[in-house]
C-alpha atoms as a PDB file:
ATOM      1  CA  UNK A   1     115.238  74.488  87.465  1.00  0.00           C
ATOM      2  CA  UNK A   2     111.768  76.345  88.101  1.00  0.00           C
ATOM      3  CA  UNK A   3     110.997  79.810  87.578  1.00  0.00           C
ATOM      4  CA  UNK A   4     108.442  82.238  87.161  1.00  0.00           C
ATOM      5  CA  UNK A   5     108.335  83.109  83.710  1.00  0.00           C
ATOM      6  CA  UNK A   6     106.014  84.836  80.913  1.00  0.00           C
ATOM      7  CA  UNK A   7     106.445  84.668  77.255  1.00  0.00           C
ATOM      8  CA  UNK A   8     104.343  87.639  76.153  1.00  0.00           C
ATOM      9  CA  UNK A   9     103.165  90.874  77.564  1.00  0.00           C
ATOM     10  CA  UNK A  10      99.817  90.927  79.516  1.00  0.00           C
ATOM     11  CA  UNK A  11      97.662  90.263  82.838  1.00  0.00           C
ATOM     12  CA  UNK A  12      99.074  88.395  85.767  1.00  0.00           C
ATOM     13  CA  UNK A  13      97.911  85.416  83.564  1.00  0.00           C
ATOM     14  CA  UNK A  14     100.783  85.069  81.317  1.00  0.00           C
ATOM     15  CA  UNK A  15     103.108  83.868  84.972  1.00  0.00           C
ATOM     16  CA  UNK A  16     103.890  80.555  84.792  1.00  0.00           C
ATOM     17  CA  UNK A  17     106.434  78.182  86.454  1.00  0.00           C
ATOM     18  CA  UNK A  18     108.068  76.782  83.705  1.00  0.00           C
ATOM     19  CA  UNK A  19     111.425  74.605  83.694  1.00  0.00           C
ATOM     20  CA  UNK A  20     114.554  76.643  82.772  1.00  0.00           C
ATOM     21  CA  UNK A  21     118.389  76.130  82.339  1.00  0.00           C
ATOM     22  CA  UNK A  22     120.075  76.891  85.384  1.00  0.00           C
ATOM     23  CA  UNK A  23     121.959  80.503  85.061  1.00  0.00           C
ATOM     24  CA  UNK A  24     125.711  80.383  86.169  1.00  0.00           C
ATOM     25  CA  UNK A  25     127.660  84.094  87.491  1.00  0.00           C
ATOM     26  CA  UNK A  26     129.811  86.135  85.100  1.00  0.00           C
ATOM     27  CA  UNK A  27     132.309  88.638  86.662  1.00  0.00           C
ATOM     28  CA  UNK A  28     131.178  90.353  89.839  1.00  0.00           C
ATOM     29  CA  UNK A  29     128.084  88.012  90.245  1.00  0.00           C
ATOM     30  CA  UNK A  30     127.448  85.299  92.419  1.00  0.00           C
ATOM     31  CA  UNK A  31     124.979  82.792  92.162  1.00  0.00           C
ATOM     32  CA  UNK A  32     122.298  81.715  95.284  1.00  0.00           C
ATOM     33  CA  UNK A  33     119.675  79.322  96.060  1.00  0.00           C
ATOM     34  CA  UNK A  34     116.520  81.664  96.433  1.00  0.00           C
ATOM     35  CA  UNK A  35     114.583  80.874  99.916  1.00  0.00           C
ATOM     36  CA  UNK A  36     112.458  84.294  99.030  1.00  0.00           C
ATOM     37  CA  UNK A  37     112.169  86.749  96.122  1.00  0.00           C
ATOM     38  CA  UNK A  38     110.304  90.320  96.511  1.00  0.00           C
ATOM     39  CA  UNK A  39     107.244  91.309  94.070  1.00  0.00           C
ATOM     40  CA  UNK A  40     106.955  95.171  93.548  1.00  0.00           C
ATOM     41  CA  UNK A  41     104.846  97.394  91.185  1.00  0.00           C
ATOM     42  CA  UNK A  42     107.725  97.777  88.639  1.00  0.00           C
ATOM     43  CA  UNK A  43     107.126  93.715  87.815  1.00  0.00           C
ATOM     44  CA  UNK A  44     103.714  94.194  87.158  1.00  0.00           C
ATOM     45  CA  UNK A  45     103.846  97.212  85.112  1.00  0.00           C
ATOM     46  CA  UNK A  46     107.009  95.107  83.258  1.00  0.00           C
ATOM     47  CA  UNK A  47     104.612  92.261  82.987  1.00  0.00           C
ATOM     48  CA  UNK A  48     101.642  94.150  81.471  1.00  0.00           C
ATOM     49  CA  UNK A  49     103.840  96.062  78.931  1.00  0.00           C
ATOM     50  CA  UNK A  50     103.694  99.399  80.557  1.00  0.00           C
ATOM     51  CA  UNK A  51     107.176 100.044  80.522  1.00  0.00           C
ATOM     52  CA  UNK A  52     108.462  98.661  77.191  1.00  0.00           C
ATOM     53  CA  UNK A  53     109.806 101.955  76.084  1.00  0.00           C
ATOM     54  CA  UNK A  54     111.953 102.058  78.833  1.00  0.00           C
ATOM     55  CA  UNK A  55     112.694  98.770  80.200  1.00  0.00           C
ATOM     56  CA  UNK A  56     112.117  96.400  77.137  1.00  0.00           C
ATOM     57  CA  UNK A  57     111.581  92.552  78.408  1.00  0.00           C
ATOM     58  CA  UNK A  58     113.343  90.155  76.467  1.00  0.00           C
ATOM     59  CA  UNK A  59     111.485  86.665  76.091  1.00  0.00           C
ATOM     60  CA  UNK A  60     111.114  84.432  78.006  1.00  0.00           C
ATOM     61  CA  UNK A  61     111.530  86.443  80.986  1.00  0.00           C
ATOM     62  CA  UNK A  62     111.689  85.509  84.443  1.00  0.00           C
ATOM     63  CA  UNK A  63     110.250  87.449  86.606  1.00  0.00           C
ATOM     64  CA  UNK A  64     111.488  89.559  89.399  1.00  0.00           C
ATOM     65  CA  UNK A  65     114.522  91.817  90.588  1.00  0.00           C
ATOM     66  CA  UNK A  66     115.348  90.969  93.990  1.00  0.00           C
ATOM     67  CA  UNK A  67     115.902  87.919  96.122  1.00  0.00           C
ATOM     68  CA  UNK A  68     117.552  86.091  99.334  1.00  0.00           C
ATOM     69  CA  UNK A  69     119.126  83.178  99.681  1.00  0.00           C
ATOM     70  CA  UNK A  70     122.390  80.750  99.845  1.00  0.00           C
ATOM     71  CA  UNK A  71     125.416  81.602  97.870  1.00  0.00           C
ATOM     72  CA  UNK A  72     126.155  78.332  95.657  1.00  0.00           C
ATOM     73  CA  UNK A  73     128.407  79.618  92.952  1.00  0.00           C
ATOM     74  CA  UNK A  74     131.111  82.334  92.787  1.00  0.00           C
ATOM     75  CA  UNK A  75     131.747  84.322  89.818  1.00  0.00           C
ATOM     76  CA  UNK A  76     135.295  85.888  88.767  1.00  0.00           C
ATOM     77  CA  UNK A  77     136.312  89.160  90.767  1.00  0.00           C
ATOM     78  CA  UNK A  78     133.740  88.649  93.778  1.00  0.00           C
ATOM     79  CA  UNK A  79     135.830  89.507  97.154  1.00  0.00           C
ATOM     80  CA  UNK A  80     134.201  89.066 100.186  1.00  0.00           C
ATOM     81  CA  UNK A  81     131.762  86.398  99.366  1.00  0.00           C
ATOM     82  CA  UNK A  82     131.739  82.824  99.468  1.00  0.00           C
ATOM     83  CA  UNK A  83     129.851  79.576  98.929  1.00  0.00           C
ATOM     84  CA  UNK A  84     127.705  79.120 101.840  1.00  0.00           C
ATOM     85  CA  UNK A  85     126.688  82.951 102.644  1.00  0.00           C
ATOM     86  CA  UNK A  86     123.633  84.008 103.212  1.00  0.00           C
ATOM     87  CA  UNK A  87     122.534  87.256 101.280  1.00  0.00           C
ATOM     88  CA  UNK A  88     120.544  89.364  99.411  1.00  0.00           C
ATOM     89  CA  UNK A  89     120.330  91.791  96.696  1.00  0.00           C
ATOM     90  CA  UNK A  90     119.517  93.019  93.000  1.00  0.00           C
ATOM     91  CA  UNK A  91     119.121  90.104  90.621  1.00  0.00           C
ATOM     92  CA  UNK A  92     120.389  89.769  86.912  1.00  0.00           C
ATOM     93  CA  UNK A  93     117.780  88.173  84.584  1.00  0.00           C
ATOM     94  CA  UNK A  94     115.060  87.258  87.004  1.00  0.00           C
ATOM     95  CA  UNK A  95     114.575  87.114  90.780  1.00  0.00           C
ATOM     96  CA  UNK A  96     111.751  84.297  90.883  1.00  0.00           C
ATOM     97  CA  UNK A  97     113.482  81.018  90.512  1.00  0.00           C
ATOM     98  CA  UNK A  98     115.387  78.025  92.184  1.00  0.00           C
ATOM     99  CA  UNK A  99     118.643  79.855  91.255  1.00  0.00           C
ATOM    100  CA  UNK A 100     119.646  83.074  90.662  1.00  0.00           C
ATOM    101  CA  UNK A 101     122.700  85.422  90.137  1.00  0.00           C
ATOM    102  CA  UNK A 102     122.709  88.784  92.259  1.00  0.00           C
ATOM    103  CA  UNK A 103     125.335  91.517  90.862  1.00  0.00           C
ATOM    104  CA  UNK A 104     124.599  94.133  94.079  1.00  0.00           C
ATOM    105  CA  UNK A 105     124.373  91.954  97.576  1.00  0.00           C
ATOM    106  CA  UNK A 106     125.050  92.124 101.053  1.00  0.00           C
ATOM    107  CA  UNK A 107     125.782  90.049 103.789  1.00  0.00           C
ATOM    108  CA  UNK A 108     121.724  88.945 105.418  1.00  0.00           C
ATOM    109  CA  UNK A 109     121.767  90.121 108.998  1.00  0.00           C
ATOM    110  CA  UNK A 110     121.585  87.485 111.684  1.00  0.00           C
ATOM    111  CA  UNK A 111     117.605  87.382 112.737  1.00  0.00           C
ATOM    112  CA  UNK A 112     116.378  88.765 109.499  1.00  0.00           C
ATOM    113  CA  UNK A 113     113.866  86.199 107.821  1.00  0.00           C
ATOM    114  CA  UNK A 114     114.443  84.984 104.064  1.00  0.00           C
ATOM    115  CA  UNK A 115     110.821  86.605 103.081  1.00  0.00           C
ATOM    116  CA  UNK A 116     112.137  90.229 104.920  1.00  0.00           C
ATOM    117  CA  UNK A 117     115.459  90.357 103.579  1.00  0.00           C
ATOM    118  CA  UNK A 118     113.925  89.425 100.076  1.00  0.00           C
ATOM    119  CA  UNK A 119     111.484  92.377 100.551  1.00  0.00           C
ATOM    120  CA  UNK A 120     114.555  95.041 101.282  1.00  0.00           C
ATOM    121  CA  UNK A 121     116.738  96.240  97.810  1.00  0.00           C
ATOM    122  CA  UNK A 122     114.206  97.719  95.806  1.00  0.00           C
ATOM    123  CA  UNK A 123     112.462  99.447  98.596  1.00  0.00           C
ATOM    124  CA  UNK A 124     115.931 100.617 100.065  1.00  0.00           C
ATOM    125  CA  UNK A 125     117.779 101.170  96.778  1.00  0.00           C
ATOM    126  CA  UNK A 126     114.687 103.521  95.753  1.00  0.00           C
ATOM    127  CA  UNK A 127     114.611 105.664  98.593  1.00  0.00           C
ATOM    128  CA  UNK A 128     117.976 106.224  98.957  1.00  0.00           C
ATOM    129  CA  UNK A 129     118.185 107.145  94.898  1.00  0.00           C
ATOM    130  CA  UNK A 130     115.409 109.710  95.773  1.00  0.00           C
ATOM    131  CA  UNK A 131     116.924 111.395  98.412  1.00  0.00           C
ATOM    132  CA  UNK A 132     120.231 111.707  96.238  1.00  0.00           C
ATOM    133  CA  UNK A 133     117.818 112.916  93.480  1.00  0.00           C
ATOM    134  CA  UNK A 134     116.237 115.652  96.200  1.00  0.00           C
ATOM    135  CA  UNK A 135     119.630 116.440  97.438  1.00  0.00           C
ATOM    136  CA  UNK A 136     119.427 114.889 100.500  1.00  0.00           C
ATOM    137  CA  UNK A 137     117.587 114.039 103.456  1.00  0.00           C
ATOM    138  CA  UNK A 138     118.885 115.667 106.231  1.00  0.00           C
ATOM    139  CA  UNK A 139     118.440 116.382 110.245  1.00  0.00           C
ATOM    140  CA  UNK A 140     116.038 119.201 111.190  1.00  0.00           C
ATOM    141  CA  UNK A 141     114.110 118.982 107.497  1.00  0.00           C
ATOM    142  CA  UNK A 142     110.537 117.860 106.965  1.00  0.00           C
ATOM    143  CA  UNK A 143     109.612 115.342 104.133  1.00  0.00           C
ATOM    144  CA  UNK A 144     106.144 114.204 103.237  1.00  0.00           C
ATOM    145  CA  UNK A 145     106.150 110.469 102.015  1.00  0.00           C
ATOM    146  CA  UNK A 146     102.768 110.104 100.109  1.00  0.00           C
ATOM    147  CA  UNK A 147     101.632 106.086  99.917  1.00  0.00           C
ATOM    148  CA  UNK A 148     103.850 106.017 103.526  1.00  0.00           C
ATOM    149  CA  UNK A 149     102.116 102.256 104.113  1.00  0.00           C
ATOM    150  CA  UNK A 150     104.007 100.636 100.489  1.00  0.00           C
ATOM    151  CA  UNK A 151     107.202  98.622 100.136  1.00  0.00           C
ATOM    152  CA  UNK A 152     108.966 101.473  99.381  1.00  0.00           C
ATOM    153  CA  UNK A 153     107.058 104.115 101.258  1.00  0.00           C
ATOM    154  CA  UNK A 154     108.105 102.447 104.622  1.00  0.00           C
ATOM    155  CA  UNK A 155     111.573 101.979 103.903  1.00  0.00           C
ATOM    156  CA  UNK A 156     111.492 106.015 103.043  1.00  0.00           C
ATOM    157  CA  UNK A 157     109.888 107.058 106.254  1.00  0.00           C
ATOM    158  CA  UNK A 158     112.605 104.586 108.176  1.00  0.00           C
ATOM    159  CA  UNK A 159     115.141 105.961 105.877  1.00  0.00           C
ATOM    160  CA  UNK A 160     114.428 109.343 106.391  1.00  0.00           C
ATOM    161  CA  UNK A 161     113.956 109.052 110.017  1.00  0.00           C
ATOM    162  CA  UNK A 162     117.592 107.542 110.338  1.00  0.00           C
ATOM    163  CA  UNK A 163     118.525 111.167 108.884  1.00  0.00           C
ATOM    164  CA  UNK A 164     116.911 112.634 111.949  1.00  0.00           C
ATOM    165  CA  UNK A 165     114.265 114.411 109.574  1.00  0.00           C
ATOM    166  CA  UNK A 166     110.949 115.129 110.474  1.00  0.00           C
ATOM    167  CA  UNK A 167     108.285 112.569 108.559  1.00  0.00           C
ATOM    168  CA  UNK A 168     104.580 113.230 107.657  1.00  0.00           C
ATOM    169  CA  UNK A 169     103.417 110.234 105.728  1.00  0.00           C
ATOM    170  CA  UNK A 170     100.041 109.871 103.730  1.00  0.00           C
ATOM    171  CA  UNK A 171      97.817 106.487 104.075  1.00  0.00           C
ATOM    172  CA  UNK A 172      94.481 104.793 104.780  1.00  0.00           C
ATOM    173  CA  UNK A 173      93.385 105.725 107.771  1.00  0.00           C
ATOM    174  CA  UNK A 174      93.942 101.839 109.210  1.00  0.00           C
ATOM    175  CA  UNK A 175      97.083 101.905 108.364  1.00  0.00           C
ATOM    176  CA  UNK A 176      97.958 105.350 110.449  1.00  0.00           C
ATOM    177  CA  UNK A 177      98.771 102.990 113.282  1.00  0.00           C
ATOM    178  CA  UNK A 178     101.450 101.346 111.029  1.00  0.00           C
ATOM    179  CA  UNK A 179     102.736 104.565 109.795  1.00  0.00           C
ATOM    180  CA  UNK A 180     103.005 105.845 113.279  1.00  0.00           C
ATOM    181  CA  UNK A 181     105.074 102.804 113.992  1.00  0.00           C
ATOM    182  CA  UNK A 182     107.316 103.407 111.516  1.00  0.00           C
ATOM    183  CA  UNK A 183     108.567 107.243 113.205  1.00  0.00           C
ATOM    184  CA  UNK A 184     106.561 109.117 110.779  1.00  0.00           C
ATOM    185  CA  UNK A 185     103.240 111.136 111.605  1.00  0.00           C
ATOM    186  CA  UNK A 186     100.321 109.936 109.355  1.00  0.00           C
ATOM    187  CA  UNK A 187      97.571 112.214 107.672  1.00  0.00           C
ATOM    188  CA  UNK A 188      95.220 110.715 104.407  1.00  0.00           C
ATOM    189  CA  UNK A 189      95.411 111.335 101.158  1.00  0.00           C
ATOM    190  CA  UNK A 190      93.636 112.787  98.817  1.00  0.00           C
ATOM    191  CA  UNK A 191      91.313 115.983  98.939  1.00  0.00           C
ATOM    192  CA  UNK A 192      92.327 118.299 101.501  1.00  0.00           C
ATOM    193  CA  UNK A 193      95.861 117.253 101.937  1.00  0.00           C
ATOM    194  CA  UNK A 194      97.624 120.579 101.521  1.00  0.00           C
ATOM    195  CA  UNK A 195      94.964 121.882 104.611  1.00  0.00           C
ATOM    196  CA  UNK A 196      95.972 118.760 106.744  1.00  0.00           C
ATOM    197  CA  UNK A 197      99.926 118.749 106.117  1.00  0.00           C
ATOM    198  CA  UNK A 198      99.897 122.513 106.857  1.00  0.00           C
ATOM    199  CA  UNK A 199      98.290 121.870 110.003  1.00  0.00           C
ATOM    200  CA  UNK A 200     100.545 119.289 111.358  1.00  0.00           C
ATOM    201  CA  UNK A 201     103.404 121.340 109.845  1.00  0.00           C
ATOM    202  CA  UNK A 202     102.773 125.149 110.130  1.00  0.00           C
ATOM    203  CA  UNK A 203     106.392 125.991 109.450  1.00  0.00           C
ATOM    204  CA  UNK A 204     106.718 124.268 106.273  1.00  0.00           C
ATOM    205  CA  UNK A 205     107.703 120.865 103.998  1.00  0.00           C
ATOM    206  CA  UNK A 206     111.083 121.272 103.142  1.00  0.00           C
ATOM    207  CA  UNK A 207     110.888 117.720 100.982  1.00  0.00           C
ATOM    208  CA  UNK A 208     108.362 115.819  99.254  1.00  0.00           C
ATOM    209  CA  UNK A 209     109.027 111.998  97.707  1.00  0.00           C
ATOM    210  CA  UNK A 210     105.496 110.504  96.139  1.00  0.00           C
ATOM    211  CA  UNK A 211     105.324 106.533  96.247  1.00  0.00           C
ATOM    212  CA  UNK A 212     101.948 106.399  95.000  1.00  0.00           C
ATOM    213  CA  UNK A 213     100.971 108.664  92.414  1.00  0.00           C
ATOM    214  CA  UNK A 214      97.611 109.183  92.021  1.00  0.00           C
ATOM    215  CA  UNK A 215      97.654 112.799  91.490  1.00  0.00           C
ATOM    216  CA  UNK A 216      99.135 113.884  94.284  1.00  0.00           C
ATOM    217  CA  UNK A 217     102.176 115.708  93.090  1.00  0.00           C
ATOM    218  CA  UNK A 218     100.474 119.036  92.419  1.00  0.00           C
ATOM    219  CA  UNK A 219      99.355 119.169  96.413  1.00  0.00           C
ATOM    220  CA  UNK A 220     103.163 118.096  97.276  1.00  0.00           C
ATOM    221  CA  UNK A 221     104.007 121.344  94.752  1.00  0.00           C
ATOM    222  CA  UNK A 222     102.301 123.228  96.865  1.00  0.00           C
ATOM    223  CA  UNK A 223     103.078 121.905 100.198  1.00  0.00           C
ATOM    224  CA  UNK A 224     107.160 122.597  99.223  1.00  0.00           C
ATOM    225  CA  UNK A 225     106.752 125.428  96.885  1.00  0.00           C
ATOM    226  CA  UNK A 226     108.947 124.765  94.536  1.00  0.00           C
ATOM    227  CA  UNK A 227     108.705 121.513  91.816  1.00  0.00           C
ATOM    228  CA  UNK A 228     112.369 120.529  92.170  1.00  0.00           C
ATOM    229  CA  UNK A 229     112.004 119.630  96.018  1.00  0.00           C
ATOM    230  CA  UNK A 230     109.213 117.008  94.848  1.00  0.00           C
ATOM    231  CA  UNK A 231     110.500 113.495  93.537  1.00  0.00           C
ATOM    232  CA  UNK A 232     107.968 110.592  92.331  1.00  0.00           C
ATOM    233  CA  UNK A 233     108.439 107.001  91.624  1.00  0.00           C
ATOM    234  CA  UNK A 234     104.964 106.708  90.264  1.00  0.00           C
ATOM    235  CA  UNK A 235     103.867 109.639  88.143  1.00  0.00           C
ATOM    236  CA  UNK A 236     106.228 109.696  84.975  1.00  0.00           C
ATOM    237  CA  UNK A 237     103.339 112.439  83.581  1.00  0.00           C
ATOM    238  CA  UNK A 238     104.435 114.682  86.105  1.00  0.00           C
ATOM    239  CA  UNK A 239     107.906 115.519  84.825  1.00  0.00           C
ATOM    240  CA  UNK A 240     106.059 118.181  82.730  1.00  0.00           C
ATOM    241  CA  UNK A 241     105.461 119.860  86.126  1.00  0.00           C
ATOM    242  CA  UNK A 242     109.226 120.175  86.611  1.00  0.00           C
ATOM    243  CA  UNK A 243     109.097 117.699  89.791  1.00  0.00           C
ATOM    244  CA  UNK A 244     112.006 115.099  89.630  1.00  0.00           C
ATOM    245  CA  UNK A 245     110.810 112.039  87.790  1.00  0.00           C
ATOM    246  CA  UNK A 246     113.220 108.618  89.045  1.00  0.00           C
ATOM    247  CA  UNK A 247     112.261 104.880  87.846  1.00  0.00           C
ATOM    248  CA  UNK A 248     114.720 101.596  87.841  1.00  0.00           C
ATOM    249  CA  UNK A 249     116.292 102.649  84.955  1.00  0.00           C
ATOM    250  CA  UNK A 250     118.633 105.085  86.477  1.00  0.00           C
ATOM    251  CA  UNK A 251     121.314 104.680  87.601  1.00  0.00           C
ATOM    252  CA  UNK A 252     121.329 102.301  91.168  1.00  0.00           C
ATOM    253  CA  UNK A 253     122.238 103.813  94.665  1.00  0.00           C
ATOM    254  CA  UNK A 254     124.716 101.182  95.259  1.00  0.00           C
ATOM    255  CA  UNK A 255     125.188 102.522  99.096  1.00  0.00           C
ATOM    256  CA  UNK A 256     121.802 101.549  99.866  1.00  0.00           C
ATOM    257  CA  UNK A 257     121.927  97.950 100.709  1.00  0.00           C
ATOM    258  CA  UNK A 258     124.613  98.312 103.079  1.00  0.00           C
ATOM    259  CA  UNK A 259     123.357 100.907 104.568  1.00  0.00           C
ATOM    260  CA  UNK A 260     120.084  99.275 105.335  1.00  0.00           C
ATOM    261  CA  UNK A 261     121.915  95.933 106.750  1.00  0.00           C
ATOM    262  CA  UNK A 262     123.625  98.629 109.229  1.00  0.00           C
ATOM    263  CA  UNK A 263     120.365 100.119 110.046  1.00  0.00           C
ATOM    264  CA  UNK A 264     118.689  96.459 110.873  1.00  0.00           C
ATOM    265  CA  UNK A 265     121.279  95.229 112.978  1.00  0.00           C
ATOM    266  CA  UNK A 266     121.077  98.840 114.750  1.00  0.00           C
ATOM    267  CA  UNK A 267     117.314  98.028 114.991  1.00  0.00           C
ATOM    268  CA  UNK A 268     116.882 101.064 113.165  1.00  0.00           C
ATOM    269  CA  UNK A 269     115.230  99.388 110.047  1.00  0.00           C
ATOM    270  CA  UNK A 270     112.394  96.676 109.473  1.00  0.00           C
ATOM    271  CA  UNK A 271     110.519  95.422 106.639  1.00  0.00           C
ATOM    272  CA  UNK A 272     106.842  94.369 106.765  1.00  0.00           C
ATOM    273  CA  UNK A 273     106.004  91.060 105.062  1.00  0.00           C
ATOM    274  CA  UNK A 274     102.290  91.765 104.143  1.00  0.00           C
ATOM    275  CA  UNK A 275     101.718  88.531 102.650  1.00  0.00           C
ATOM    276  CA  UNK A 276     103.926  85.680 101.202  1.00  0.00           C
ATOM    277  CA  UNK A 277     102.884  83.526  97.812  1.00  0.00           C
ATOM    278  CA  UNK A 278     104.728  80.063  96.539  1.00  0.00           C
ATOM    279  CA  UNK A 279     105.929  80.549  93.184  1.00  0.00           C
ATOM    280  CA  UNK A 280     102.561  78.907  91.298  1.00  0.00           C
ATOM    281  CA  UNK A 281     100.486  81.907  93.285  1.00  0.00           C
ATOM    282  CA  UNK A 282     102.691  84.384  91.796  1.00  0.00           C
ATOM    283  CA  UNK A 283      99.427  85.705  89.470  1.00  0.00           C
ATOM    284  CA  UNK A 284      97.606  85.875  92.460  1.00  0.00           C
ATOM    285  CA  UNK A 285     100.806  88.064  93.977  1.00  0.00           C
ATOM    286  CA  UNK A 286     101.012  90.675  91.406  1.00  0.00           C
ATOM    287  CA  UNK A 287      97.289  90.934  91.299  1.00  0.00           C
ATOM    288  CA  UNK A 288      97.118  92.251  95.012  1.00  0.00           C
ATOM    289  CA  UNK A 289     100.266  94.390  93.966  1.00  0.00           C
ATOM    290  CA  UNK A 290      98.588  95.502  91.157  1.00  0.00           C
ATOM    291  CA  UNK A 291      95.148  96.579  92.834  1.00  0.00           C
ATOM    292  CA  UNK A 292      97.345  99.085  95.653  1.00  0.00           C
ATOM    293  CA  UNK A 293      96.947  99.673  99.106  1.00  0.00           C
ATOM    294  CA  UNK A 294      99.434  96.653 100.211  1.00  0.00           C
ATOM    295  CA  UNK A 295     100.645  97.171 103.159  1.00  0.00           C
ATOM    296  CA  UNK A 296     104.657  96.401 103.663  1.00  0.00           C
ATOM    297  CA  UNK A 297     106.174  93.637 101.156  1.00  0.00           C
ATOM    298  CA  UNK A 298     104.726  90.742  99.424  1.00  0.00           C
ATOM    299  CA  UNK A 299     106.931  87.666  98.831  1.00  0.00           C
ATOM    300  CA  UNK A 300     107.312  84.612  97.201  1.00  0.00           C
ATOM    301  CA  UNK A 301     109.166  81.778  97.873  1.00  0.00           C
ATOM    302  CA  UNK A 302     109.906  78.062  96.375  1.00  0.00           C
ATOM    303  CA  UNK A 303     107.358  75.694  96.307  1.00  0.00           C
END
């Protein structure tokens, strides 16, 4: 079968579709037909080597960590799940191929595209772990998202929103429309922020969950006034601040993916495709990952 693969650490470059043997599902896992697979900034930074020390890539690797598709082969101990389903979820050994096996899926919500559903388990699964890290989300609080536009960042705002919290979420200025869209209030980044935030919220941040890094925590720091009510996905430097540092290597919110298949078919939850790749554009995918400022999801799919 084809894949997305890369034999050696480095730019988006070293992606290649390559021919592969075709994985099969151990206990727990099913196997699908992938119609769309999601790219986030943890693939790159896998890719390039920034994160051998804590999530070593075994070569050849295939790249990616979630997808959508058909299920085509069940493993031992799956309940609930049969050949024919359509799904989506967290994928073992590689997300960006003809086939692959899933280990954490849900049932794909009538009306959801391939390319959306492909773009939900990392963005959902992370906010959800961040809330647990921050002790919850809950009704009546107020949470700044900064990088509100990202994958990940607009599933939080959503997420949050959902929770009945209050959202204030930090972008480009064209993408405050989007933000707005998504039930949070926007405001820029950068210089200034603490001045802005505290006008939109005189009464306080109770929460603060940083997407983009950047060096934005120390503002968020000051906008909650205390470290431990500031969480980042993005700035692993800042743990020396005392703010609570989460990446993929902790342990997975396994409630999230459900929840956010609720929340869809409530109409309480949408993803934003922002672009979609085949499988040979996949450099050209983590490229525009790589450089920021995406807004929503970008995909690729067979072909």
């Amino acid at each position: 079968m084809k894949a997305v693969t890369f034999t050696e650490y480095g730019g988006p470059d070293v992606l290649h579709v390559t021919d592969v043997e075709e994985p099969h599902p151990g206990p727990g896992q099913v196997r699908i037909v992938v119609r769309a697979a999601g790219v986030n900034p943890v693939d790159w930074k896998a890719r390039s080597g920034l994160m051998r020390d804590v999530m070593p890539v075994s070569f050849p690797a295939i790249d990616g960590r979630e997808a959508a598709g058909v299920v085509d082969e069940v493993g031992p101990d799956v309940a609930g799940v049969a050949v024919g389903d359509e799904v989506f979820g967290f994928a073992v050994g590689g997300a960006a191929a003809e086939r692959a096996i899933l280990d954490d899926l849900v049932h794909k919500p009538a009306g959801l595209s391939w390319e959306e559903a492909a773009g939900l388990p990392v963005a959902v699964e992370t906010s959800v772990r961040v809330f647990t890290v921050l002790g919850g989300v809950k009704e009546g609080q107020t949470l700044v998202v900064n990088g509100a536009a990202g994958g990940v960042g607009a599933a939080a705002v959503q997420l949050a929103r959902a929770r009945d919290a209050r959202v204030i979420g930090t972008a480009s200025e064209r993408n405050h429309e989007f933000v707005r869209t998504l039930g949070a209030e926007p405001t820029t980044y950068g210089p200034g922020l603490v001045e802005r935030v505290r006008a939109l919220a005189p009464e306080g941040v109770d929460l603060a969950f940083d997407t983009a890094g950047q060096g934005g925590v120390p503002d968020l720091i000051t906008l909650t006034g205390d470290p431990a009510r500031v969480a980042t996905i993005a700035d692993f430097a800042a743990a020396a601040l005392g703010v609570k540092v989460t990446g993929g290597g902790d342990a997975r919110a396994t409630e999230a993916l459900g929840e956010a298949a609720a929340l869809i078919e409530a109409g309480r939850l949408r993803v934003a495709v922002a672009q979609t790749f085949t499988f040979a554009q996949a450099a050209d995918a983590h490229r525009l990952s790589q450089d920021g400022h995406v807004r929503g999801k970008l995909v690729l799919v067979p072909g």
